[in-house]
PDB file of N, CA and C in Angstrom:
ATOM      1  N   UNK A   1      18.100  54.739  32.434  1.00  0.00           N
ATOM      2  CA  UNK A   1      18.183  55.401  31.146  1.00  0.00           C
ATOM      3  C   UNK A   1      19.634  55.787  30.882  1.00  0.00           C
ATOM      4  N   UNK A   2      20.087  55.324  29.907  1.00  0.00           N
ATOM      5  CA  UNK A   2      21.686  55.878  29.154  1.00  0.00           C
ATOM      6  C   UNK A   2      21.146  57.311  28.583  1.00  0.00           C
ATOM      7  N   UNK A   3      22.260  58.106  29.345  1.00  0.00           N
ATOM      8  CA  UNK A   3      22.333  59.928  28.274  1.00  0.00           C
ATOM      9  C   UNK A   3      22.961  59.924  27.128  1.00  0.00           C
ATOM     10  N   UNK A   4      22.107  59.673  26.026  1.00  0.00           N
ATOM     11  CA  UNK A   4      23.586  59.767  24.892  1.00  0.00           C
ATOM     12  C   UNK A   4      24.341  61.354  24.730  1.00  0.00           C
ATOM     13  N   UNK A   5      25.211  60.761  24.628  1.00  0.00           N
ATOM     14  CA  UNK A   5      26.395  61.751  24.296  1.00  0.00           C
ATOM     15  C   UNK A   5      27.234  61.462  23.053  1.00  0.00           C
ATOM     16  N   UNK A   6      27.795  62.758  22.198  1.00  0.00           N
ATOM     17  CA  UNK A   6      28.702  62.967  21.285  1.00  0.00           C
ATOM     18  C   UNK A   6      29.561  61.620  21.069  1.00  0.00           C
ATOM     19  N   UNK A   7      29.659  61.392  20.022  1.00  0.00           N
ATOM     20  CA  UNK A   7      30.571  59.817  19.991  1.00  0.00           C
ATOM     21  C   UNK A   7      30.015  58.597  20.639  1.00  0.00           C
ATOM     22  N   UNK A   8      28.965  58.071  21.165  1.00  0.00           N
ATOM     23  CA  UNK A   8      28.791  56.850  21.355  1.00  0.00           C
ATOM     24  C   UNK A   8      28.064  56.419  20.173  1.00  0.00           C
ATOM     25  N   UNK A   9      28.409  55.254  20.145  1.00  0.00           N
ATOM     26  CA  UNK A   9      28.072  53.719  19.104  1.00  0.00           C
ATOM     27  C   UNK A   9      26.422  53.766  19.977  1.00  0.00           C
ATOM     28  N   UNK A  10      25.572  53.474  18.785  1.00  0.00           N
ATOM     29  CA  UNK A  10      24.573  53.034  18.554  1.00  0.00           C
ATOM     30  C   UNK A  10      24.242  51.923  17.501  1.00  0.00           C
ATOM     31  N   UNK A  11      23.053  51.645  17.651  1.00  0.00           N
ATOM     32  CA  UNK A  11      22.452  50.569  16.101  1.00  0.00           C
ATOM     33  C   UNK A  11      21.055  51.314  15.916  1.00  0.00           C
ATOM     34  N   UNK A  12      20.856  51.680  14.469  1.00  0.00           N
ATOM     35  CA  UNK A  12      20.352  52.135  13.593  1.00  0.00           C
ATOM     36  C   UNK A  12      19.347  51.511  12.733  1.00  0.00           C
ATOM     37  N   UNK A  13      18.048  51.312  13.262  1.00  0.00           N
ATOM     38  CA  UNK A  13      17.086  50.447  11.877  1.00  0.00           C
ATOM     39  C   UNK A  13      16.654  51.564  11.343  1.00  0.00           C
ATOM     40  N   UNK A  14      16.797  51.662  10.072  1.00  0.00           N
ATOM     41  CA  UNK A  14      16.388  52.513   9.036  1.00  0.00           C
ATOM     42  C   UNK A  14      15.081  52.681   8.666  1.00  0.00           C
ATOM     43  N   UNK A  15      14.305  53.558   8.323  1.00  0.00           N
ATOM     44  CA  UNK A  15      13.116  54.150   7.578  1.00  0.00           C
ATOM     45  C   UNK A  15      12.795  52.599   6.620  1.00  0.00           C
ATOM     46  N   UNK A  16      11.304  51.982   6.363  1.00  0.00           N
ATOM     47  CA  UNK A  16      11.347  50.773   5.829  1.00  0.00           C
ATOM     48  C   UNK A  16       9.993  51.510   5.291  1.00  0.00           C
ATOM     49  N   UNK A  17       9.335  50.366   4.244  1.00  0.00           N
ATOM     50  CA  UNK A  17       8.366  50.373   3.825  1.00  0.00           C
ATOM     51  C   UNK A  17       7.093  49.741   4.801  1.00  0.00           C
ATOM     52  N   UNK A  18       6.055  50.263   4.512  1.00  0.00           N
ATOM     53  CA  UNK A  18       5.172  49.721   5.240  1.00  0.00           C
ATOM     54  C   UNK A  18       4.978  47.656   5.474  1.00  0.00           C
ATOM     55  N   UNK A  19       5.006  47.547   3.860  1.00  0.00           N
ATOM     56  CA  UNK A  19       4.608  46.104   3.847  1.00  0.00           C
ATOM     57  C   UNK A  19       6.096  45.222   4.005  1.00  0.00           C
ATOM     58  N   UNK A  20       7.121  46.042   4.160  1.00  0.00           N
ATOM     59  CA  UNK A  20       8.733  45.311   4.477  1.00  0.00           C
ATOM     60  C   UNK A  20       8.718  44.967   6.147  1.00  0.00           C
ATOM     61  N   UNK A  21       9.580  44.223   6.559  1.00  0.00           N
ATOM     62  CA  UNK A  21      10.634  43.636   7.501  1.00  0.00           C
ATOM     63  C   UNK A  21      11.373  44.914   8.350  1.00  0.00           C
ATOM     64  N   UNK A  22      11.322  44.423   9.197  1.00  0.00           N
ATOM     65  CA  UNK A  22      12.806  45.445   9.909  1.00  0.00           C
ATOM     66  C   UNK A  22      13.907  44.874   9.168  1.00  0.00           C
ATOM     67  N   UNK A  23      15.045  45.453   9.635  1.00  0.00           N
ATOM     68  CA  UNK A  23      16.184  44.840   8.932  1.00  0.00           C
ATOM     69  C   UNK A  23      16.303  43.760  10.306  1.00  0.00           C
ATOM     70  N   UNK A  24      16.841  42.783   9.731  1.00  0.00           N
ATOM     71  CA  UNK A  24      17.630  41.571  10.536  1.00  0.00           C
ATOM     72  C   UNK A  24      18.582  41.883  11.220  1.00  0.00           C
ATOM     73  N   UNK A  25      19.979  43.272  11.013  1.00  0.00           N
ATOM     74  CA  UNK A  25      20.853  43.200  11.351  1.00  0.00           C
ATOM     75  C   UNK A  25      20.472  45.194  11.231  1.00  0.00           C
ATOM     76  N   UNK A  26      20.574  45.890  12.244  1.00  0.00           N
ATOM     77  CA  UNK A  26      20.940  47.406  11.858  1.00  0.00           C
ATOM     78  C   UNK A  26      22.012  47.649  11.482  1.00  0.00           C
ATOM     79  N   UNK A  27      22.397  48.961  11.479  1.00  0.00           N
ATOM     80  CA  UNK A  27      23.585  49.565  10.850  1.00  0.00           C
ATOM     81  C   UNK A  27      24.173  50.395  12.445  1.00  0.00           C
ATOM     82  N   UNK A  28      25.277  50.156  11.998  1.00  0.00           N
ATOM     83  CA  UNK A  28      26.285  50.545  13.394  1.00  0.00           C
ATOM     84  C   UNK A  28      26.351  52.255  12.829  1.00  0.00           C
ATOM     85  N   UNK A  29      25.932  53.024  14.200  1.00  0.00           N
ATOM     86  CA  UNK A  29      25.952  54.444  14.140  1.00  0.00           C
ATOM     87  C   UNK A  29      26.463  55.160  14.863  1.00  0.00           C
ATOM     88  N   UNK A  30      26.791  56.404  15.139  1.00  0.00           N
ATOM     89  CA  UNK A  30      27.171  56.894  15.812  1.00  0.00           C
ATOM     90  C   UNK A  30      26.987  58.070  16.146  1.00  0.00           C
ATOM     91  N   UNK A  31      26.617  58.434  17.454  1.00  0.00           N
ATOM     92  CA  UNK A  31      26.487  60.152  17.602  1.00  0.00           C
ATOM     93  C   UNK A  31      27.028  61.178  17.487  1.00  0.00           C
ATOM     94  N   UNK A  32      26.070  62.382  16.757  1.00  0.00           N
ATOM     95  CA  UNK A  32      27.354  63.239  16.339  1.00  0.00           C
ATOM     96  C   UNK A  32      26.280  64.600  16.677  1.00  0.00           C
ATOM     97  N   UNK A  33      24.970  64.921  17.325  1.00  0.00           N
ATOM     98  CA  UNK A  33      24.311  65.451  17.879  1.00  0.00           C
ATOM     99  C   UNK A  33      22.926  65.356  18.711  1.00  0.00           C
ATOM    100  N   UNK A  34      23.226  66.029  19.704  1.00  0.00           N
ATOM    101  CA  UNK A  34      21.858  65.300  20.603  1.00  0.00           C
ATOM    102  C   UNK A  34      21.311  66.582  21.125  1.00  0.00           C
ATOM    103  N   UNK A  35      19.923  66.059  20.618  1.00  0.00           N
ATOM    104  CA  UNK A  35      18.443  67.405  20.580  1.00  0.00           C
ATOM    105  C   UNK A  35      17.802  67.005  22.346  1.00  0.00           C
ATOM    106  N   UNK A  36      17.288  68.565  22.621  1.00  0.00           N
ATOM    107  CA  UNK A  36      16.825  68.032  23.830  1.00  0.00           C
ATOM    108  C   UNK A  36      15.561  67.122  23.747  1.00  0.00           C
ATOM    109  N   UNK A  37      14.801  67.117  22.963  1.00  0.00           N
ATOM    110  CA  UNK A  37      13.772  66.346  22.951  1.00  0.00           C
ATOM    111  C   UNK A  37      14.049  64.734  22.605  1.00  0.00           C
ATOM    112  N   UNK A  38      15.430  64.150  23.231  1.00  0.00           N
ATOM    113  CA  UNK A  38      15.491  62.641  23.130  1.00  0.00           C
ATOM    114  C   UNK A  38      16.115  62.046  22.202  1.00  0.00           C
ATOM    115  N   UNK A  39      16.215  63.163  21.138  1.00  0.00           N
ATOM    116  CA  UNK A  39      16.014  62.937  18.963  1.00  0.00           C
ATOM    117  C   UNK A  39      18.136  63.049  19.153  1.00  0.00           C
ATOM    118  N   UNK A  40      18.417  62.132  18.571  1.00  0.00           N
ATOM    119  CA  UNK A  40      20.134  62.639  18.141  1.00  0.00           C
ATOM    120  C   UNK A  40      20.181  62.374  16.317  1.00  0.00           C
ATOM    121  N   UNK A  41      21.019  63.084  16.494  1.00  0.00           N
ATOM    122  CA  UNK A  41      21.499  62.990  14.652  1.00  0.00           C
ATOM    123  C   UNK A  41      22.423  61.988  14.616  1.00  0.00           C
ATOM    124  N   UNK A  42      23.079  61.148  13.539  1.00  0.00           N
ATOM    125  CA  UNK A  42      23.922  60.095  13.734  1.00  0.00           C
ATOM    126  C   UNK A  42      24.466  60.101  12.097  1.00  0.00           C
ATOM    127  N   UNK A  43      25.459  59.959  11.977  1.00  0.00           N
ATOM    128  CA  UNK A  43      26.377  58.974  11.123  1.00  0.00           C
ATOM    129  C   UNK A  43      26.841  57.522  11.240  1.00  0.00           C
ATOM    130  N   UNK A  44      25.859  56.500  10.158  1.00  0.00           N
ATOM    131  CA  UNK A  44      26.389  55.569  10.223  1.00  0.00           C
ATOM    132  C   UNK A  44      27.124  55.027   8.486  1.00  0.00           C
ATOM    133  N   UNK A  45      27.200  53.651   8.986  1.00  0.00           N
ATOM    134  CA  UNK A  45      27.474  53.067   8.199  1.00  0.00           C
ATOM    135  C   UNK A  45      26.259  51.735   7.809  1.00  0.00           C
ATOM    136  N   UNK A  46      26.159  51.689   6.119  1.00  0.00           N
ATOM    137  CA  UNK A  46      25.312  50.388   5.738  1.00  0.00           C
ATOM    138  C   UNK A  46      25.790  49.143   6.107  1.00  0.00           C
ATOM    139  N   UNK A  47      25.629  48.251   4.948  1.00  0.00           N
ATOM    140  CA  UNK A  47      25.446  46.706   5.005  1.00  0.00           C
ATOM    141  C   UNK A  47      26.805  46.520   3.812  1.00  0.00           C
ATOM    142  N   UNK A  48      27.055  47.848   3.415  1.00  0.00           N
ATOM    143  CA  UNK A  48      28.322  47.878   2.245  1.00  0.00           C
ATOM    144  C   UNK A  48      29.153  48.712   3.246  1.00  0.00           C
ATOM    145  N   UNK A  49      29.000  49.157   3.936  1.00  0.00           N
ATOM    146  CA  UNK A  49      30.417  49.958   4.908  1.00  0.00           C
ATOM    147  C   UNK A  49      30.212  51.075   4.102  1.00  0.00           C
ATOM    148  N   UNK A  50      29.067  52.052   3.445  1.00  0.00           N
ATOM    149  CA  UNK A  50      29.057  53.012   3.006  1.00  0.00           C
ATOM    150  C   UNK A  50      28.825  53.842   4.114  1.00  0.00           C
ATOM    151  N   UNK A  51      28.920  55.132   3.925  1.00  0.00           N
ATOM    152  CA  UNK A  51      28.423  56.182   4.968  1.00  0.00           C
ATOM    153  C   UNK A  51      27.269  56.534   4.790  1.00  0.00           C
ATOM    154  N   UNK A  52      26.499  57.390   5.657  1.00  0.00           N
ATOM    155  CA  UNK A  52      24.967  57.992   5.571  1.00  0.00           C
ATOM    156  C   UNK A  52      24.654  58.885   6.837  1.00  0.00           C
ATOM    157  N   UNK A  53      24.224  59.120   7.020  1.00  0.00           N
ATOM    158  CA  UNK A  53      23.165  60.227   8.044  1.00  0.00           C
ATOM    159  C   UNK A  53      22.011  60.364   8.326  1.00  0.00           C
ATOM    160  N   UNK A  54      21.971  60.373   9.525  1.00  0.00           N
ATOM    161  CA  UNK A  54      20.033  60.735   9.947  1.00  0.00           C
ATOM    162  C   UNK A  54      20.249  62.176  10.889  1.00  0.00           C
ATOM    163  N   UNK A  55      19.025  62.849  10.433  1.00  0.00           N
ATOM    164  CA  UNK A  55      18.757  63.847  11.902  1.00  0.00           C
ATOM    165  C   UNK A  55      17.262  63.604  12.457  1.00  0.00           C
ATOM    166  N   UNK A  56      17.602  64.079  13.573  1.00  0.00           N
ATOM    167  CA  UNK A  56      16.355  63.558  14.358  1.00  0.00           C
ATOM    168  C   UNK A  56      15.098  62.732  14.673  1.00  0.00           C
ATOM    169  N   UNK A  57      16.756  61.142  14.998  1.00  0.00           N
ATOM    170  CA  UNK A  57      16.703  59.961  15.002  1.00  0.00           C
ATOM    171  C   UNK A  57      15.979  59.444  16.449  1.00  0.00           C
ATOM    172  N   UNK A  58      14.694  58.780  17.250  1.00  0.00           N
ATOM    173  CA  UNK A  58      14.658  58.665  18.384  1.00  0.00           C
ATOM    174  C   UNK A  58      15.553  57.761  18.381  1.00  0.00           C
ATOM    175  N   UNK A  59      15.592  57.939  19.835  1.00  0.00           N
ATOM    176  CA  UNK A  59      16.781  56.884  20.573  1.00  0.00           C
ATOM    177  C   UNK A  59      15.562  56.273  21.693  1.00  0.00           C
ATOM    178  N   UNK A  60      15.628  54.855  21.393  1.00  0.00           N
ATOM    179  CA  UNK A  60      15.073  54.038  22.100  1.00  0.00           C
ATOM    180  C   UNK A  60      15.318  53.785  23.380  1.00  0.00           C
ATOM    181  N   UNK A  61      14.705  53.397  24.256  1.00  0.00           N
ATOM    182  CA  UNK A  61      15.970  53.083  25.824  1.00  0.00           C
ATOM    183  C   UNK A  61      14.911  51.779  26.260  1.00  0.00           C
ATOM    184  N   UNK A  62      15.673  51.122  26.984  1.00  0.00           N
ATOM    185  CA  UNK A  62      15.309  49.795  27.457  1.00  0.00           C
ATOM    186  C   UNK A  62      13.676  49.707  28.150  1.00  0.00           C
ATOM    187  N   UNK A  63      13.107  48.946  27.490  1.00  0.00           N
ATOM    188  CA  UNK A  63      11.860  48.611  27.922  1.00  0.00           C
ATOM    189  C   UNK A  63      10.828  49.601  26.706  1.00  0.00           C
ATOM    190  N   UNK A  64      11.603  50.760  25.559  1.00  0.00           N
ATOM    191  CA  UNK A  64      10.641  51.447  24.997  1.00  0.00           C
ATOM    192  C   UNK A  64      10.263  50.201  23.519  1.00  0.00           C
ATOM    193  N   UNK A  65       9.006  50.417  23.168  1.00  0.00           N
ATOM    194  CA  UNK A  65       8.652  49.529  21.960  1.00  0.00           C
ATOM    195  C   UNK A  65       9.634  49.884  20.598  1.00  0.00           C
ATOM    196  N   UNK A  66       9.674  49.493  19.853  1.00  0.00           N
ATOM    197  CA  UNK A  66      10.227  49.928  18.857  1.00  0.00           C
ATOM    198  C   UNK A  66       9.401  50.200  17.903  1.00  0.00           C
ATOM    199  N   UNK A  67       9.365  51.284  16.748  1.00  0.00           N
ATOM    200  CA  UNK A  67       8.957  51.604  15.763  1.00  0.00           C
ATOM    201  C   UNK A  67       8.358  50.498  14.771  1.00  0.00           C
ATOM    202  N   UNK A  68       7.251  50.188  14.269  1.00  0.00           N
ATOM    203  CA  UNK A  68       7.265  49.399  13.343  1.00  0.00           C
ATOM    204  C   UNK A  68       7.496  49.893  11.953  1.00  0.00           C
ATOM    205  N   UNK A  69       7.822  51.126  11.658  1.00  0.00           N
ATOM    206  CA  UNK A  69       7.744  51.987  10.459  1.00  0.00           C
ATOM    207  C   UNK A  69       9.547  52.258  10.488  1.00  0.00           C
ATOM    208  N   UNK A  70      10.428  51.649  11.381  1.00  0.00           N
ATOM    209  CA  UNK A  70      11.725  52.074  11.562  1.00  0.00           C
ATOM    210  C   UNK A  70      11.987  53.720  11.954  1.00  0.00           C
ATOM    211  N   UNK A  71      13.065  53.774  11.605  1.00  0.00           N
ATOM    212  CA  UNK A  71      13.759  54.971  11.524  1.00  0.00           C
ATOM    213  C   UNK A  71      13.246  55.673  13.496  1.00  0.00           C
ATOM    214  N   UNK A  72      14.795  54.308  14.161  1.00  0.00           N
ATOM    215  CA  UNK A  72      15.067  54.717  15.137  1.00  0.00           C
ATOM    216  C   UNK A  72      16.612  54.285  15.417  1.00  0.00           C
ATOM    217  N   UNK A  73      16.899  54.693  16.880  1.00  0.00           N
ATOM    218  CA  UNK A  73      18.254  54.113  17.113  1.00  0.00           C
ATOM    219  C   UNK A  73      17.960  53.124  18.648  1.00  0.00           C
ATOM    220  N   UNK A  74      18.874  52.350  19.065  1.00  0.00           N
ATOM    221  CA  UNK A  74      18.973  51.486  20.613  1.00  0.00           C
ATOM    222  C   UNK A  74      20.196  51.494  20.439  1.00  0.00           C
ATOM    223  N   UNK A  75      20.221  51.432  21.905  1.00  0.00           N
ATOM    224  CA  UNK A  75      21.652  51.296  22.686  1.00  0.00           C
ATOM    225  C   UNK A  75      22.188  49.492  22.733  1.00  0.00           C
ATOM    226  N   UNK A  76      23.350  49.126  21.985  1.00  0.00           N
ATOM    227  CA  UNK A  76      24.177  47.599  21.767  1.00  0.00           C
ATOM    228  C   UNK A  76      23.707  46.959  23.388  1.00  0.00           C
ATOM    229  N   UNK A  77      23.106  45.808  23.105  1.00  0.00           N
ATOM    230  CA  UNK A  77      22.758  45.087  24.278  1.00  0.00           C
ATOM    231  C   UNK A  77      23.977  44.994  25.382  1.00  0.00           C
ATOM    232  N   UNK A  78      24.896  45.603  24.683  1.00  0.00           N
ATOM    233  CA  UNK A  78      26.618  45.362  25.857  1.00  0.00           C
ATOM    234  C   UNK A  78      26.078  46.741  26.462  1.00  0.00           C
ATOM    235  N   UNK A  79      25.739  47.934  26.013  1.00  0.00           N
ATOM    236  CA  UNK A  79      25.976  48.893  26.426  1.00  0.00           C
ATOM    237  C   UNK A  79      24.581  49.118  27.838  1.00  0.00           C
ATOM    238  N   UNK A  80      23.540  48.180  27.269  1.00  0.00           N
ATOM    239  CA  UNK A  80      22.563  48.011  28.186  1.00  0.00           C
ATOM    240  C   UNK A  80      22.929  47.618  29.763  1.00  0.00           C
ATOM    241  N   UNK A  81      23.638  46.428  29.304  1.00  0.00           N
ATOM    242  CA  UNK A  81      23.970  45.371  30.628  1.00  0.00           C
ATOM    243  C   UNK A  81      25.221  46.157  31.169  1.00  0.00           C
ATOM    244  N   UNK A  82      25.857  47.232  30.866  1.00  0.00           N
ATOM    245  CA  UNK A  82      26.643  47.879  31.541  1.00  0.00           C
ATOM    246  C   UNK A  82      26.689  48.333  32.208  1.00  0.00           C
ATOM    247  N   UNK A  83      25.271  49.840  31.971  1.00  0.00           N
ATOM    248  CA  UNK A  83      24.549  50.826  32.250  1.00  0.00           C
ATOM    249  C   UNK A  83      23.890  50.180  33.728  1.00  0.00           C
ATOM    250  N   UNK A  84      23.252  48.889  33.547  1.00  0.00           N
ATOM    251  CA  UNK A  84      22.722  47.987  34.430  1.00  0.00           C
ATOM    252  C   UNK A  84      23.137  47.852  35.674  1.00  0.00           C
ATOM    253  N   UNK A  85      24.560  47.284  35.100  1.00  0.00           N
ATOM    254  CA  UNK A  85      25.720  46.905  36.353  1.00  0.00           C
ATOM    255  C   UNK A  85      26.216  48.546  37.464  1.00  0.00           C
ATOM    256  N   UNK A  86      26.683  49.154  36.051  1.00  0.00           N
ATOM    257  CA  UNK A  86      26.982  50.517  36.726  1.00  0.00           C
ATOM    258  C   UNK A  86      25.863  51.113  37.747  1.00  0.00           C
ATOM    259  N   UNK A  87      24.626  51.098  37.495  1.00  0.00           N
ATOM    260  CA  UNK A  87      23.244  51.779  38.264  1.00  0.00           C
ATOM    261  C   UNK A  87      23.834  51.071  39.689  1.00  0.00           C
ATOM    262  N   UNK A  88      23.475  49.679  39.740  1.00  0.00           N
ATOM    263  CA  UNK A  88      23.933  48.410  40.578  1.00  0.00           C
ATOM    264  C   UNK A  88      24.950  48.951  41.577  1.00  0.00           C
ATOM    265  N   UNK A  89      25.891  49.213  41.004  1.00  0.00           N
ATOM    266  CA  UNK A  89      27.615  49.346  41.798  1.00  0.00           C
ATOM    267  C   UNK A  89      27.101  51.243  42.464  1.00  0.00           C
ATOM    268  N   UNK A  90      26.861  51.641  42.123  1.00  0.00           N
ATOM    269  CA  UNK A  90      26.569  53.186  42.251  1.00  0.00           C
ATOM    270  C   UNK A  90      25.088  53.738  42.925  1.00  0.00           C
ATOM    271  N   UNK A  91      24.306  52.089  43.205  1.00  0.00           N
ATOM    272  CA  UNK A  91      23.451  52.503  44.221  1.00  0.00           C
ATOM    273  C   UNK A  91      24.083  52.526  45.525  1.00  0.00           C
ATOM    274  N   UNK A  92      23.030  53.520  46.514  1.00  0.00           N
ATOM    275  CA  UNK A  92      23.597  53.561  47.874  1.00  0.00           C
ATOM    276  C   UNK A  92      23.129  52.029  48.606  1.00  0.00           C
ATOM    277  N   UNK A  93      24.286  51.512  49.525  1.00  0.00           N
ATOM    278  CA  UNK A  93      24.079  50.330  50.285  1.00  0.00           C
ATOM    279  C   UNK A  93      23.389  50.566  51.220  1.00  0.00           C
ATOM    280  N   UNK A  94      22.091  49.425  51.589  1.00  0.00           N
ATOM    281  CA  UNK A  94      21.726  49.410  52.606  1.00  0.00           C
ATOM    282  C   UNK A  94      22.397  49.003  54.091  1.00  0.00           C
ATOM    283  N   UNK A  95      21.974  49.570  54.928  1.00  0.00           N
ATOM    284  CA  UNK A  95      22.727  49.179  56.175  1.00  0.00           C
ATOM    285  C   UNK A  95      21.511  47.958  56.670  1.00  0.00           C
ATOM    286  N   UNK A  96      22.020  47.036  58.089  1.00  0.00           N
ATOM    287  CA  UNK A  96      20.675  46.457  58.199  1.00  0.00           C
ATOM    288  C   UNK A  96      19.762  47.015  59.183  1.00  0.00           C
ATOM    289  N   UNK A  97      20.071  48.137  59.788  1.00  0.00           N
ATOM    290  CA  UNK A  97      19.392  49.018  60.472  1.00  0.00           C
ATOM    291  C   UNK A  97      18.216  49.750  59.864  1.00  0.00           C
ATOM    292  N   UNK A  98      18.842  49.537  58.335  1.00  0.00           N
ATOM    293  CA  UNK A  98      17.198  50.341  57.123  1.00  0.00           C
ATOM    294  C   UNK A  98      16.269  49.170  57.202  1.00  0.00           C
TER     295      UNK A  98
END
């Protein structure tokens, strides 16, 4: 699981209509408060480079389903395979005596 924190980049699918699509492409967001219950608030940007805001946005984490009604956030598949590697490098080594 990634902790979000203040200032990291997220992606943003927005609140949709029932009988609509996810969006094809989210909106690049960013954290700017994080609730203990999982929920962060975010400033992003649209599909015009306008600004906008959500509060108490879930934040998805790897392996959770996604919303079919939108209005969530996930962590950039770079930031996944990072998190990944880092767990990886920062587990303890086995000896062959274990």
């Amino acid at each position: 699981m990634i902790q979000p924190t203040i200032g990291r980049i997220v992606w943003f699918q927005p609140a949709k209509k029932e009988d609509e699509p996810l969006r094809d492409q989210p909106f690049a967001a960013q954290v700017a408060y994080v609730h203990d219950d999982g929920t962060i608030n975010i400033g992003y940007l649209n599909e015009n480079g306008e600004n906008g805001s959500a509060i108490r946005v879930p934040l998805l984490q790897e392996g959770d389903d996604t919303l079919a009604g939108g209005y969530f956030t996930i962590w950039m598949p770079y930031q996944v395979q990072a998190a990944a590697k880092d767990a990886v490098a920062t587990s303890p080594k086995k000896t062959k005596a274990e």
